[in-house]
Protein backbone atom coordinates (compact mmCIF):
# COMPACT_ATOMS: atom_id res chain seq x y z
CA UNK A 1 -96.40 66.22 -40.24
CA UNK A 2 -98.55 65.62 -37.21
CA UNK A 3 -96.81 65.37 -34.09
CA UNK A 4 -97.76 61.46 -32.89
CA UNK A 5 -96.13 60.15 -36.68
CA UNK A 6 -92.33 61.99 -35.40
CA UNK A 7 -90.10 59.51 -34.80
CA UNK A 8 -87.99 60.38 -31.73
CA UNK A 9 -85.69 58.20 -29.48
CA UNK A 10 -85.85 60.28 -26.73
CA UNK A 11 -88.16 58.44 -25.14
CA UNK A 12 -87.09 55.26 -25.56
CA UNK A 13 -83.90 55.74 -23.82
CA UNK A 14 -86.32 56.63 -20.55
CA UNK A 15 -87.93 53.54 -21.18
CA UNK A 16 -84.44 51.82 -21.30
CA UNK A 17 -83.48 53.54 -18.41
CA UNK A 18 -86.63 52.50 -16.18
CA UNK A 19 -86.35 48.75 -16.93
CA UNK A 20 -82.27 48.34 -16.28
CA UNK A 21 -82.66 50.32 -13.28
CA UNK A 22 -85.33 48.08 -12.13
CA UNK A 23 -84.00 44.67 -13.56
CA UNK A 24 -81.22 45.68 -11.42
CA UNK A 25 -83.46 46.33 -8.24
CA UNK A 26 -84.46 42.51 -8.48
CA UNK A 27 -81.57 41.25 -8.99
CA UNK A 28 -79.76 43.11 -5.96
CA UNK A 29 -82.98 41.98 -4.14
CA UNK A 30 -82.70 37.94 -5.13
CA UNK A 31 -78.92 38.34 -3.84
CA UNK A 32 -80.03 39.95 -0.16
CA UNK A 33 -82.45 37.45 0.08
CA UNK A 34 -80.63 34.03 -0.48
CA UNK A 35 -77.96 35.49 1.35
CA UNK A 36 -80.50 36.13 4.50
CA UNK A 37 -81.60 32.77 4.00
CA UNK A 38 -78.30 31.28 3.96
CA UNK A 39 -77.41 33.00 7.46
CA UNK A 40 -80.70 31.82 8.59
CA UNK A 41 -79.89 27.87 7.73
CA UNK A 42 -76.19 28.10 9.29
CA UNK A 43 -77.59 29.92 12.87
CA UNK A 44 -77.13 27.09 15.35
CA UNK A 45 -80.26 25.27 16.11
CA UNK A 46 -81.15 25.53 19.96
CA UNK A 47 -79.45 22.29 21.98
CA UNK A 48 -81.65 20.49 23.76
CA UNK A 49 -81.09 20.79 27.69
CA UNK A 50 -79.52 18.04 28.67
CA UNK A 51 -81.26 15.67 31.63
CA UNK A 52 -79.04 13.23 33.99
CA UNK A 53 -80.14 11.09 36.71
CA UNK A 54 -77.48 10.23 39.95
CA UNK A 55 -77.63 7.35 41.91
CA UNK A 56 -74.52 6.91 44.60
CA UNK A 57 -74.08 3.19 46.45
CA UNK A 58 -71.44 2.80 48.80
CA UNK A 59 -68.99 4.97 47.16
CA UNK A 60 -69.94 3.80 43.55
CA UNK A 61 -71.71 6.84 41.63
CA UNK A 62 -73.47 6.19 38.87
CA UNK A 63 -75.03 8.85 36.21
CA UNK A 64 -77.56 8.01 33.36
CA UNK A 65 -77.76 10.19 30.44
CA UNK A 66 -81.95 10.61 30.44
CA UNK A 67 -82.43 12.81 27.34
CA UNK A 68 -81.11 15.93 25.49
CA UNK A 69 -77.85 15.90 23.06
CA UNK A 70 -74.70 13.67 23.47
CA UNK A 71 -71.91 15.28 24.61
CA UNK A 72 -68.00 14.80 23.51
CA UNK A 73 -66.50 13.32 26.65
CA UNK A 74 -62.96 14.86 25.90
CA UNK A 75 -64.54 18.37 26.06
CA UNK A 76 -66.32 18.10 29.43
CA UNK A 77 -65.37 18.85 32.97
CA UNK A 78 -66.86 16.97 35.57
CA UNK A 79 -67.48 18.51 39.34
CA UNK A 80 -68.17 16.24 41.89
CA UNK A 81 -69.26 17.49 45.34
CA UNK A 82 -70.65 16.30 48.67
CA UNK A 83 -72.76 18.36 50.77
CA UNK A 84 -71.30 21.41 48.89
CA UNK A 85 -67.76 20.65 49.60
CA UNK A 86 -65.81 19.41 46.15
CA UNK A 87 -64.12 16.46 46.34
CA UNK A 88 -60.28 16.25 46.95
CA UNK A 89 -59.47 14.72 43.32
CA UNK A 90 -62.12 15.69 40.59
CA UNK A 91 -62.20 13.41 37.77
CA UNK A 92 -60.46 13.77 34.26
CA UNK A 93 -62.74 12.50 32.21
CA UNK A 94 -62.14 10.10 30.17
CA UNK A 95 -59.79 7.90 32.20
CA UNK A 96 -58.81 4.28 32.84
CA UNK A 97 -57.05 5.17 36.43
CA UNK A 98 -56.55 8.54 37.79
CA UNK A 99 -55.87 9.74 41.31
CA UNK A 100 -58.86 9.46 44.22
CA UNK A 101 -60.43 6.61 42.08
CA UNK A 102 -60.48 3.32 41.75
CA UNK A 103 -59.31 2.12 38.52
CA UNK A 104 -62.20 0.95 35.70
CA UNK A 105 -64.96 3.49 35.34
CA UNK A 106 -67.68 1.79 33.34
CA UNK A 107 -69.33 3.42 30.61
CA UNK A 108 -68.83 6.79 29.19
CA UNK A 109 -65.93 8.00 31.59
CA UNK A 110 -63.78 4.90 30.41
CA UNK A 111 -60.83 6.15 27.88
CA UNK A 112 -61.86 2.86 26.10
CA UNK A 113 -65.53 4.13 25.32
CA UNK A 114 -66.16 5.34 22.14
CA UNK A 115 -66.41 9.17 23.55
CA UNK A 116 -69.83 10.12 23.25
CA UNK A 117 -72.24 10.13 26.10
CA UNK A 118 -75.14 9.52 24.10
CA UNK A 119 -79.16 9.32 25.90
CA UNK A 120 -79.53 5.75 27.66
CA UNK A 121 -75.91 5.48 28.24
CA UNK A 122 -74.66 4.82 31.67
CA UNK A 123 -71.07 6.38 33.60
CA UNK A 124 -70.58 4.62 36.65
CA UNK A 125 -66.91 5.47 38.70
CA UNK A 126 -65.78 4.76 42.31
CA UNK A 127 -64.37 6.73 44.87
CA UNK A 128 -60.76 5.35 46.46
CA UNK A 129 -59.93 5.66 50.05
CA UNK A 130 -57.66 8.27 48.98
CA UNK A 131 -60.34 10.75 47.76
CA UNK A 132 -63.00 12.72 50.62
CA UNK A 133 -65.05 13.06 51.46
CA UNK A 134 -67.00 9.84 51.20
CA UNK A 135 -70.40 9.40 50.39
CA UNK A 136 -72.10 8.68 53.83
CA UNK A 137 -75.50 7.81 54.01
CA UNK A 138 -77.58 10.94 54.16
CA UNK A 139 -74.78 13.15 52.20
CA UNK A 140 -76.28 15.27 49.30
CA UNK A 141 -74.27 14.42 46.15
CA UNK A 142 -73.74 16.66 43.33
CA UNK A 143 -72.29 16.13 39.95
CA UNK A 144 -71.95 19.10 37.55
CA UNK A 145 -70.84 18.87 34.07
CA UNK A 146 -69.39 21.50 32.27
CA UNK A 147 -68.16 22.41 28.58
CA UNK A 148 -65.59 25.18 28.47
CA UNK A 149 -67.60 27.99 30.40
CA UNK A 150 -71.23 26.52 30.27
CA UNK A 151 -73.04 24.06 32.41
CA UNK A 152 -74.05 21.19 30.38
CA UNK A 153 -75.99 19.08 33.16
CA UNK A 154 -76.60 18.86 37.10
CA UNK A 155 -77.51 15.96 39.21
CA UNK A 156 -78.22 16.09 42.54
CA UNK A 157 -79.18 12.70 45.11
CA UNK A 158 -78.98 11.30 48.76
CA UNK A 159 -76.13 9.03 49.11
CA UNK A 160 -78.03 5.78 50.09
């Protein structure tokens, strides 16, 4: 009997072989890959920076959320400071009346707000007689606002 008519198995089982090992090459691969893509949807998206303006009246400062994300209230830490030297009593913000201010903030920094300083919103607070210094005309005003570690925000103005 001519060779090519023998039937053999032995080289079927090669065959075999070949496509498991390579049906199991693509399916190892389709797992890598939607798990790569799945780490590549949770990464956190870059935050937008966040832009204030400051305007200061008397000792009234007020600060306008101009752009970027809004921020959770309860998880900031505001710095106030007047020609580089911080101000006696910082403000815990959110608050209704706290010590060195008068009592009221408007806006965001009011515990009666809903928390969020969102883009367009306004914080407005005043300074009480028992806070320094003042804002005198001329004084360079800084706010800072912070979030754990990281500076959220800075605003800088001349007190008018």
């Amino acid at each position: 009997m001519p060779r090519q008519f023998r039937t053999s198995t032995r080289g079927s089982s090669v065959l075999l072989g070949s496509v498991l090992l390579v049906g199991l090459v693509v399916v190892v691969a389709a797992g890598v890959g939607a798990a790569a893509f799945d780490v590549a949807d949770s990464s956190p998206s870059p935050t937008r920076p966040t832009a204030l303006s400051l305007s200061v009246s008397g000792d009234t400062l007020s600060l306008v959320h101009e752009g970027g994300a809004p921020l959770d209230v309860d998880s900031l830490v505001v710095r106030i400071s007047v020609d580089g030297a911080p101000l006696a009593h910082q403000p815990p913000v959110p608050f209704f009346s706290a010590a060195g201010y008068d009592p009221g903030p408007t806006g965001a920094f009011n515990s009666a707000s809903d928390g969020v300083f969102e883009p367009g919103e306004r914080a407005r607070l005043s300074l009480a007689a028992t806070n320094a210094p003042h804002f005198d005309p001329g004084d360079r005003v800084t706010v800072r606002i912070h979030r754990a570690d990281t500076t959220v925000a800075t605003a800088s103005v001349r007190a008018g």
